[in-house]
C-alpha atoms as a PDB file:
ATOM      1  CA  UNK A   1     111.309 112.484 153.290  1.00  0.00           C
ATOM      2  CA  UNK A   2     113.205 110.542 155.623  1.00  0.00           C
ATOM      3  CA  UNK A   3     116.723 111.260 153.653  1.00  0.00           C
ATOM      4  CA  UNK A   4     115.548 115.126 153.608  1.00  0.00           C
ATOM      5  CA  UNK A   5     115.117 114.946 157.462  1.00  0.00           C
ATOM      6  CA  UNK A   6     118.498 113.867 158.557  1.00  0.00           C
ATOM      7  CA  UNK A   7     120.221 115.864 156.044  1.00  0.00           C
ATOM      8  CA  UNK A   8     118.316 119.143 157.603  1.00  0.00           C
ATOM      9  CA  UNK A   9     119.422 117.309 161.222  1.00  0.00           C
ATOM     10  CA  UNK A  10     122.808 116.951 160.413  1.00  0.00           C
ATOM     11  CA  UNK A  11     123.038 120.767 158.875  1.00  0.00           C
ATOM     12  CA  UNK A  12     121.160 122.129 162.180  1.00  0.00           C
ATOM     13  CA  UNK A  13     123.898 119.867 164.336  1.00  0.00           C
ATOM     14  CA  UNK A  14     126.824 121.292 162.336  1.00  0.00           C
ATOM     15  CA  UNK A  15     125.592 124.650 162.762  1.00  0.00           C
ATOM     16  CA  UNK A  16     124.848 124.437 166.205  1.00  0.00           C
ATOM     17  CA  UNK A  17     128.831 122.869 166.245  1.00  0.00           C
ATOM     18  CA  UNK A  18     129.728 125.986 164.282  1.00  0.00           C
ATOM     19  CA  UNK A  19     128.126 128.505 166.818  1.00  0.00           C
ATOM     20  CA  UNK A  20     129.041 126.843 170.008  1.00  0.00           C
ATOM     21  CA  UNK A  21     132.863 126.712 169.034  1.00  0.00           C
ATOM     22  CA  UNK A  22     132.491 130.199 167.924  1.00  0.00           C
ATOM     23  CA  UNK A  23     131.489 131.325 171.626  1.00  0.00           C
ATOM     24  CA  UNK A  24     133.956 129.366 173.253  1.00  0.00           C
ATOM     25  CA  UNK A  25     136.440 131.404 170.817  1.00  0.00           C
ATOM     26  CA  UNK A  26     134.797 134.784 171.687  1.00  0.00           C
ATOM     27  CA  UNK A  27     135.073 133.528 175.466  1.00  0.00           C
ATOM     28  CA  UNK A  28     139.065 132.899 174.984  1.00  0.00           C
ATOM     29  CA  UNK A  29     139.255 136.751 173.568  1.00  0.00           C
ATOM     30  CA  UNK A  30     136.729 138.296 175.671  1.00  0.00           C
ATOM     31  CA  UNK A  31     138.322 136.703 178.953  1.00  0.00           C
ATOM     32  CA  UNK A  32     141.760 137.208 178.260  1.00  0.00           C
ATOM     33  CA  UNK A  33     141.031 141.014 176.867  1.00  0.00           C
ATOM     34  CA  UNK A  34     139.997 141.590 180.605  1.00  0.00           C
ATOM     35  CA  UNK A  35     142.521 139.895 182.293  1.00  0.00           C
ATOM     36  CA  UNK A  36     145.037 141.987 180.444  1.00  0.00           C
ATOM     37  CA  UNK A  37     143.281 145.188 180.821  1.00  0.00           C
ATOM     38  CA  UNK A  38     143.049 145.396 184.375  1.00  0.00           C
ATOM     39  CA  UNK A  39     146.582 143.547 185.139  1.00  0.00           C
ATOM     40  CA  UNK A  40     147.997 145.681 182.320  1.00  0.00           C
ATOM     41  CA  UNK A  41     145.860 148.444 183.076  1.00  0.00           C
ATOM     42  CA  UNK A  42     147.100 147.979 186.817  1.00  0.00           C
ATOM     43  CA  UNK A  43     150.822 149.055 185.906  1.00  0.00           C
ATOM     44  CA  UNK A  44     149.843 152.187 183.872  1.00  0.00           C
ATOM     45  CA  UNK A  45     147.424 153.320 187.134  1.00  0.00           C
ATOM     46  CA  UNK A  46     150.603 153.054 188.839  1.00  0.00           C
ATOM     47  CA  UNK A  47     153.233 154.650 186.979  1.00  0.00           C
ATOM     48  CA  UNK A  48     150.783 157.619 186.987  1.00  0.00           C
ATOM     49  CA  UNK A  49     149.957 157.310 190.321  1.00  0.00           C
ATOM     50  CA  UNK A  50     153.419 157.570 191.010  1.00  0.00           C
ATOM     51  CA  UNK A  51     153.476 154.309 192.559  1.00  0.00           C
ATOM     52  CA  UNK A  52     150.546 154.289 194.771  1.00  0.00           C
ATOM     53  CA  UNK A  53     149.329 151.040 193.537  1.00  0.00           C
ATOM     54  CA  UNK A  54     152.852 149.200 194.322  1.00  0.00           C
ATOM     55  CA  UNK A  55     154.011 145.547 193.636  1.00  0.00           C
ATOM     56  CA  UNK A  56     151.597 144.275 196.234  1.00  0.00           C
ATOM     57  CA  UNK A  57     148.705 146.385 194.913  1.00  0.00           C
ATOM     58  CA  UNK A  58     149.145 145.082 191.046  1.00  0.00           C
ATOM     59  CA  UNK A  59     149.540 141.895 192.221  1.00  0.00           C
ATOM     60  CA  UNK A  60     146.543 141.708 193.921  1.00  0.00           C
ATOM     61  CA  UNK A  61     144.907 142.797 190.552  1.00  0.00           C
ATOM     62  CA  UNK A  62     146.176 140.480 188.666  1.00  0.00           C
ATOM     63  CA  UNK A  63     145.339 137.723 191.295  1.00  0.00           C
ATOM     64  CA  UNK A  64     141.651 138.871 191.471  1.00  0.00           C
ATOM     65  CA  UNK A  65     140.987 139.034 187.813  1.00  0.00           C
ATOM     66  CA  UNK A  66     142.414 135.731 186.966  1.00  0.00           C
ATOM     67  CA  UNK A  67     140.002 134.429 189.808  1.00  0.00           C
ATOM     68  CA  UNK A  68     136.936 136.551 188.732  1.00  0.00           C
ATOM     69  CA  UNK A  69     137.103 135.414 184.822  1.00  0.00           C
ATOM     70  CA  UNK A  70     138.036 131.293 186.073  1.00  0.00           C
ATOM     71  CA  UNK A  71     134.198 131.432 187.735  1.00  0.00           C
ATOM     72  CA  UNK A  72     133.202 133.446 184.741  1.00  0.00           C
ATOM     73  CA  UNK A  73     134.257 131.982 181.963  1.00  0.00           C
ATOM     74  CA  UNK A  74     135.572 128.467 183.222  1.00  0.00           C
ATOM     75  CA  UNK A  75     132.241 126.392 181.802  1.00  0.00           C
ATOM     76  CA  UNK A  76     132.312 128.461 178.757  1.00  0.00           C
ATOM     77  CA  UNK A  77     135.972 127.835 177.195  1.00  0.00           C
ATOM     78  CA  UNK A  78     137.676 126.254 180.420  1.00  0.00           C
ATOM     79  CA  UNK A  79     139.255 129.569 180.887  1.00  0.00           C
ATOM     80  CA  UNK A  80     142.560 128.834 179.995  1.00  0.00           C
ATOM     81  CA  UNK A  81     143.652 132.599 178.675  1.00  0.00           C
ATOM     82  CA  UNK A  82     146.687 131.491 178.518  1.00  0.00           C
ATOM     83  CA  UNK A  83     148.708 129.418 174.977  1.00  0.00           C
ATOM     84  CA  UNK A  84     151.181 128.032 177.384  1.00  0.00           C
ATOM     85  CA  UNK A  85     148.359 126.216 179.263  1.00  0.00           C
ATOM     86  CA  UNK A  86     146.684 125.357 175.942  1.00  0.00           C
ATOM     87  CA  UNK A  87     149.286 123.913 174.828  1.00  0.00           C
ATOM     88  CA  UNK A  88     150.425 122.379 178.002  1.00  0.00           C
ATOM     89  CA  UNK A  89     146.741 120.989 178.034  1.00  0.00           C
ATOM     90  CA  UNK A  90     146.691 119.683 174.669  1.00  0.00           C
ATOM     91  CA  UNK A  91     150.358 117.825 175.750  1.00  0.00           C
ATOM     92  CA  UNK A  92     148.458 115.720 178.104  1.00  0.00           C
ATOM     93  CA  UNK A  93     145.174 114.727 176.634  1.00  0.00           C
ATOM     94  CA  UNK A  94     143.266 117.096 178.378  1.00  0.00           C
ATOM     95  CA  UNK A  95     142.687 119.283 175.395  1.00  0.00           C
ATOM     96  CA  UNK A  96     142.373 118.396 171.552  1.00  0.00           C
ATOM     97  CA  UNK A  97     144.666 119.886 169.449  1.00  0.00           C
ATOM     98  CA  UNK A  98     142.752 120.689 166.749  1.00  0.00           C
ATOM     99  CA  UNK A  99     141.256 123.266 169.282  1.00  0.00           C
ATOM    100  CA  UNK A 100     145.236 124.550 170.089  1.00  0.00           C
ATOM    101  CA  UNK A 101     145.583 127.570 167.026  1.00  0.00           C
ATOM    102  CA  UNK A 102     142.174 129.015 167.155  1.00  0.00           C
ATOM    103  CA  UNK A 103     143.046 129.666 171.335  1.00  0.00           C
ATOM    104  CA  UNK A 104     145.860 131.030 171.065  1.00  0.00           C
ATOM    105  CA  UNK A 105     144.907 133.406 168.122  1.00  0.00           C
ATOM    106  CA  UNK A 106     141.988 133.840 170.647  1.00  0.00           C
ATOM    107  CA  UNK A 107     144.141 134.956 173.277  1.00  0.00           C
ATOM    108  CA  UNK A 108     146.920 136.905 172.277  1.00  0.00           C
ATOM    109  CA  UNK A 109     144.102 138.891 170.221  1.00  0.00           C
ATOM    110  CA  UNK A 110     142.061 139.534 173.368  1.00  0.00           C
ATOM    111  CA  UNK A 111     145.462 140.802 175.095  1.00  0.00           C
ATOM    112  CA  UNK A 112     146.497 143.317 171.700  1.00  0.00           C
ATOM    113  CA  UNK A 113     142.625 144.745 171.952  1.00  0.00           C
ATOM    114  CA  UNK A 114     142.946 145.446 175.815  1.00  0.00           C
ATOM    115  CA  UNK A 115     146.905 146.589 174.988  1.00  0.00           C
ATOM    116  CA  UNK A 116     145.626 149.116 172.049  1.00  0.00           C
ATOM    117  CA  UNK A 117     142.499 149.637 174.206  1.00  0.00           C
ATOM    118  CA  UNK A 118     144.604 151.201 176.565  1.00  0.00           C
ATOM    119  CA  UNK A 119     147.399 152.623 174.641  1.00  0.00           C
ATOM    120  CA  UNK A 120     144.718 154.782 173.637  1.00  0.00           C
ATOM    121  CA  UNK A 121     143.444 156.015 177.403  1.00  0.00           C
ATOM    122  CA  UNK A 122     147.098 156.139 178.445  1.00  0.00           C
ATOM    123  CA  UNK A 123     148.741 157.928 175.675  1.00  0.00           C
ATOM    124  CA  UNK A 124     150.935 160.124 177.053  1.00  0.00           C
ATOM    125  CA  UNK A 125     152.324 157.475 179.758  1.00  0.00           C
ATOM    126  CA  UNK A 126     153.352 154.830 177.090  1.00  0.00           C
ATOM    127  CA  UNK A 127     153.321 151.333 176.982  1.00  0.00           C
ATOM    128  CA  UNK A 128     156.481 150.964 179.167  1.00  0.00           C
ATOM    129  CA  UNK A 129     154.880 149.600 182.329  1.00  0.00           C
ATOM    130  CA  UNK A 130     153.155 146.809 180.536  1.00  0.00           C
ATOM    131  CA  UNK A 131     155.954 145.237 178.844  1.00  0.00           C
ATOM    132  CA  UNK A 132     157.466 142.130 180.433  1.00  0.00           C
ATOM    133  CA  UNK A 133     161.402 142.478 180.402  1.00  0.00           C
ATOM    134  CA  UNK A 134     164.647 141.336 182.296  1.00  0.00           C
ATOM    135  CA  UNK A 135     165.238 144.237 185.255  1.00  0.00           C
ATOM    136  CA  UNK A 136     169.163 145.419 185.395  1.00  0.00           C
ATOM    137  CA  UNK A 137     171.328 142.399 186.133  1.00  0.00           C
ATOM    138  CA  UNK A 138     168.940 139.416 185.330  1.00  0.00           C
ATOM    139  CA  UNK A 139     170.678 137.310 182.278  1.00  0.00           C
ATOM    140  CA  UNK A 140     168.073 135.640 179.690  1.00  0.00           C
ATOM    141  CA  UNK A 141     169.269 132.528 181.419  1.00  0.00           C
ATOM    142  CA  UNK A 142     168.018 133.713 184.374  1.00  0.00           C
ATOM    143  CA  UNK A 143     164.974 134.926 183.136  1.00  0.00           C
ATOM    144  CA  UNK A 144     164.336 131.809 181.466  1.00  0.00           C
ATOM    145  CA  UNK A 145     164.683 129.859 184.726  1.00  0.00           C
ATOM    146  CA  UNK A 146     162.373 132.381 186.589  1.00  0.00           C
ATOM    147  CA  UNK A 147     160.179 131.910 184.261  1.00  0.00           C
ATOM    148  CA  UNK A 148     159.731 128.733 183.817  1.00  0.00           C
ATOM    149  CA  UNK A 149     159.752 128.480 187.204  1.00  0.00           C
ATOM    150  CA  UNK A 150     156.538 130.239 188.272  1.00  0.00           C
ATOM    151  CA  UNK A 151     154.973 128.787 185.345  1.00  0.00           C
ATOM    152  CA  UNK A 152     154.999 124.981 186.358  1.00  0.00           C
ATOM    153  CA  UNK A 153     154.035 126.657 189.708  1.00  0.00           C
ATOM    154  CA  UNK A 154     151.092 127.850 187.845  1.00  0.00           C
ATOM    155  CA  UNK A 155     150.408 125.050 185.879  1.00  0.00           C
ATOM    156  CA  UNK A 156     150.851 122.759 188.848  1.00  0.00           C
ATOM    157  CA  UNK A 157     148.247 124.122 190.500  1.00  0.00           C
ATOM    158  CA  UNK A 158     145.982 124.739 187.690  1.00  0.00           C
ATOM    159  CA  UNK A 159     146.058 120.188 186.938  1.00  0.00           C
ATOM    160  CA  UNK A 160     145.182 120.026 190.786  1.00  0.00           C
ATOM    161  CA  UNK A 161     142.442 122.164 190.784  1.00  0.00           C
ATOM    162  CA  UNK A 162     141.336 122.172 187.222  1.00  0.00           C
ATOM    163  CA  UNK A 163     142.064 118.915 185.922  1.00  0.00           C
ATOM    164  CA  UNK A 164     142.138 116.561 188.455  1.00  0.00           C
ATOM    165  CA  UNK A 165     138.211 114.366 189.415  1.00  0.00           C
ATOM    166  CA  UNK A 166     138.711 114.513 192.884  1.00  0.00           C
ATOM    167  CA  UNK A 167     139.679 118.250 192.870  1.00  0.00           C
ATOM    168  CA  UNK A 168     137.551 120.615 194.726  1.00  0.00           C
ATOM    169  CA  UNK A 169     136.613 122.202 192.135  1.00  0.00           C
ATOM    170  CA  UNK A 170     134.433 125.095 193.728  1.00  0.00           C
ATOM    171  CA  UNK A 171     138.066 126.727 194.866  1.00  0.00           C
ATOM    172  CA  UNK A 172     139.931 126.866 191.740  1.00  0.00           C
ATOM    173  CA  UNK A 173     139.394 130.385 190.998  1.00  0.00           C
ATOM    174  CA  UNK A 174     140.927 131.349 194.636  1.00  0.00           C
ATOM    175  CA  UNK A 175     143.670 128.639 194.142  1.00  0.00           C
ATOM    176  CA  UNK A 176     144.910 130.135 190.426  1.00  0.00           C
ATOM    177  CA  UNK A 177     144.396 133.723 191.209  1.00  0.00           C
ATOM    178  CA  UNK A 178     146.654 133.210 194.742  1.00  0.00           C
ATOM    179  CA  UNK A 179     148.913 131.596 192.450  1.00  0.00           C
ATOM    180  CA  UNK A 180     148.967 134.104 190.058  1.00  0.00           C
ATOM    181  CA  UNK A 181     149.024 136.731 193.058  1.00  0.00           C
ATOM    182  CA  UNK A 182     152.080 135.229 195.235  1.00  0.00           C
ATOM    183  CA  UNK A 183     154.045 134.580 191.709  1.00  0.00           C
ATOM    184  CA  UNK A 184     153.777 138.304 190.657  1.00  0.00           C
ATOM    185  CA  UNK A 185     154.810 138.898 194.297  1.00  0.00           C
ATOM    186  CA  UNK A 186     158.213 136.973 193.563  1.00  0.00           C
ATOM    187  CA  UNK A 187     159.048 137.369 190.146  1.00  0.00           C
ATOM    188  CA  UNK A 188     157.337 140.717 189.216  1.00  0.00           C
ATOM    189  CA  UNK A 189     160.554 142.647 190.210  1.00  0.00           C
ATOM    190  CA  UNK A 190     162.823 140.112 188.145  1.00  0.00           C
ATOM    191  CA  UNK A 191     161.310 139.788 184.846  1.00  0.00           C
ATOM    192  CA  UNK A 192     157.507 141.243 185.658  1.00  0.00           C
ATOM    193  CA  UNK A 193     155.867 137.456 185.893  1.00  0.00           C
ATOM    194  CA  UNK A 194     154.501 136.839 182.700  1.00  0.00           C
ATOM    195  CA  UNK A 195     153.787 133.259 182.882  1.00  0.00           C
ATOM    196  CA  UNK A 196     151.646 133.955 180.019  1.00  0.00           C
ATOM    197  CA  UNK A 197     153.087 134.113 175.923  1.00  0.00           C
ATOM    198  CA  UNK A 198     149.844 136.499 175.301  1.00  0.00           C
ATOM    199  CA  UNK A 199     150.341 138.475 178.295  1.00  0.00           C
ATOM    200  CA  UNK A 200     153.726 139.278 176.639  1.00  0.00           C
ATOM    201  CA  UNK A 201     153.143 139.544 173.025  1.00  0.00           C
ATOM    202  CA  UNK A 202     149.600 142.269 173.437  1.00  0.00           C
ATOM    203  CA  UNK A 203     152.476 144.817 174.919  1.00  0.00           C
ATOM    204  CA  UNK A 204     155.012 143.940 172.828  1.00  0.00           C
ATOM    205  CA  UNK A 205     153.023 144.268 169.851  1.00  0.00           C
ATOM    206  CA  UNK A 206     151.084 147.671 170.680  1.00  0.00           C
ATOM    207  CA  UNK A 207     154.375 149.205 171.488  1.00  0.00           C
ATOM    208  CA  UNK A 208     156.573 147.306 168.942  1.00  0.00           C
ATOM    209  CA  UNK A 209     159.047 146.375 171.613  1.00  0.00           C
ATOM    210  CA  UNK A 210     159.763 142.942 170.439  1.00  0.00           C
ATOM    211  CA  UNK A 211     163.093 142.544 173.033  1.00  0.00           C
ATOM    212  CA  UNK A 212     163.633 139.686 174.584  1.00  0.00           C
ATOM    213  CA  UNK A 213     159.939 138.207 173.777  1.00  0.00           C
ATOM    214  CA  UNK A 214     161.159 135.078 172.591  1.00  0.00           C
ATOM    215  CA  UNK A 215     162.237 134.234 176.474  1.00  0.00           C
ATOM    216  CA  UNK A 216     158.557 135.215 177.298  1.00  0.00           C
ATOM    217  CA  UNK A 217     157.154 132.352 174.556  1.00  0.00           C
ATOM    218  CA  UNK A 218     159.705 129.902 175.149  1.00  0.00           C
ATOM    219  CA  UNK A 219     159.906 129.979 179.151  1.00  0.00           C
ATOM    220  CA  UNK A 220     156.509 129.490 180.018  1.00  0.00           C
ATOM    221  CA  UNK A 221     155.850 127.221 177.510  1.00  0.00           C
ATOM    222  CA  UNK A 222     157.930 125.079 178.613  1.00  0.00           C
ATOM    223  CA  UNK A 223     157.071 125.379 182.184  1.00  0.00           C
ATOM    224  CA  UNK A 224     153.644 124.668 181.928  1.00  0.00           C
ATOM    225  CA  UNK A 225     153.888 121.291 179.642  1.00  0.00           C
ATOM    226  CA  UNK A 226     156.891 120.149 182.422  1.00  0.00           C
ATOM    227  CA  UNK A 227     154.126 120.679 185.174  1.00  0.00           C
ATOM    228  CA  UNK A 228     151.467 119.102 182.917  1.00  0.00           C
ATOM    229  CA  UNK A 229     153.512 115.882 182.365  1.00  0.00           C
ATOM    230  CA  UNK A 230     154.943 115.846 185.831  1.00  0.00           C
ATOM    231  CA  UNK A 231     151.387 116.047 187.097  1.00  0.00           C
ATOM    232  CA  UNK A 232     150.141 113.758 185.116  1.00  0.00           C
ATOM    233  CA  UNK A 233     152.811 111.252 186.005  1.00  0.00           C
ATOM    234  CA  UNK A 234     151.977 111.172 189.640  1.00  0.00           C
ATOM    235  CA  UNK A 235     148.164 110.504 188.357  1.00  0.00           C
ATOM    236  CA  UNK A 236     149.559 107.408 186.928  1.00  0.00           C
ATOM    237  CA  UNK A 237     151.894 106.481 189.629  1.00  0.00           C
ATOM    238  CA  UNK A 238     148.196 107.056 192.124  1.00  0.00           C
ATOM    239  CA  UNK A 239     146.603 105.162 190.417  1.00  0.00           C
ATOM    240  CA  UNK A 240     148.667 101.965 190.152  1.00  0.00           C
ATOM    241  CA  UNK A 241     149.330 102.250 193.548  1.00  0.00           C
ATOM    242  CA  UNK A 242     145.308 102.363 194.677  1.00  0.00           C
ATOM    243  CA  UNK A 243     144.572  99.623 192.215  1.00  0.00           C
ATOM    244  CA  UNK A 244     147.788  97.835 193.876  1.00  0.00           C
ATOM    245  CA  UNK A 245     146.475  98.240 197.117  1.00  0.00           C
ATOM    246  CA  UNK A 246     142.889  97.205 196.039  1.00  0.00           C
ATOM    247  CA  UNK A 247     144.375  93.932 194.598  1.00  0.00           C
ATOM    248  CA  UNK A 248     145.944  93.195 198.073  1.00  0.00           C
END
């Protein structure tokens, strides 16, 4: 009896493993299909709106939603929509990478749905406005660098506010989404401020516009685990110093 109870314990606790993972999953998909519908959806509003919306306007969107799904979905999956943060995450110990594939497959299906969602409602507009690409006169080296730049801006802020035990964490929606919102402000005009592999790849895939994607993986990628290890290094350096002065 006893060896037929914890068997039927430990089957209950793997199941209950099974299904919690499993919502954290749908959490990943279902947070990052909204963030990419309205941010997405934001550009295709304003191509036919013939530009009412402006730079300011979408990236005010896009600032919002990343700040409405953080408080919605932050205790649920951590709210990361994002593989260069996953991975960036996983880089330093703040994530287990076991957990890295089934996120990202998470996330760049949630942006295809929202990407196919709305090829379908914008049909006859195209997918043009949601693609990220280099404007007119911005080399892939200089894409790369913007980039990675507002990335590790992104990511920066996200192992303050996110991360971090002494954070406040009560503000980190407002501090991503102003992140996300001043970054789009910046680098939307030079290579549409991706800062996001998924964000990339949903368009890209939807309209089979593949050009230039691999600056869009690689770029913020990069950017995010820099910023992840940088932060993490001051952490260190904090520490040793308050334990220093402690000792003193």
């Amino acid at each position: 009896m006893t060896k037929f109870v914890k068997k039927d314990t430990l089957g209950y606790t793997r199941i209950f493993s099974i299904t919690a993972s499993l919502f954290v999953i749908i959490g990943e998909l279902v947070g990052t299909f909204v963030l990419i519908y309205a941010g997405c959806g934001s550009g295709l509003v304003n191509k036919r709106g013939s530009g009412n919306l402006m730079l300011v306007g979408m990236a005010v969107v896009w600032g919002l939603v990343v700040m409405v799904m953080v408080y919605t979905l932050g205790h649920v999956s951590g709210a990361h929509f994002n593989p260069a943060v996953t991975i960036a995450l996983a880089t330093s110990q703040k994530f287990p990478w076991k957990r890295v594939p089934s996120y990202i497959v998470a996330q760049v299906g949630g942006s295809t749905l929202a990407c196919l969602v709305l090829n379908a409602l914008f049909s006859k507009d195209g997918m043009g406005p949601t693609l990220t690409l280099p404007q007119k006169g911005i080399s892939p080296l200089d894409a790369i660098i913007w980039e990675f730049i507002i990335t590790f801006f992104l990511m920066f802020v996200v192992c303050g506010v996110a991360t971090d035990e002494r954070a406040i964490n009560e503000l980190s929606g407002v501090a991503i989404g102003a992140t996300v919102l001043f970054n789009v402000l910046i680098a939307g005009p030079v290579t549409g401020a991706s800062m996001n592999p998924a964000r990339s790849l949903g368009p890209a895939i939807v309209a089979k516009n593949f050009q230039w994607i691999w600056i869009y993986i690689f770029a913020p990628t990069l950017g995010a685990i820099t910023a992840s290890v940088i932060y993490r290094l001051l952490r260190v350096l904090d520490k040793s110093e308050s334990e220093a002065s402690k000792t003193v």
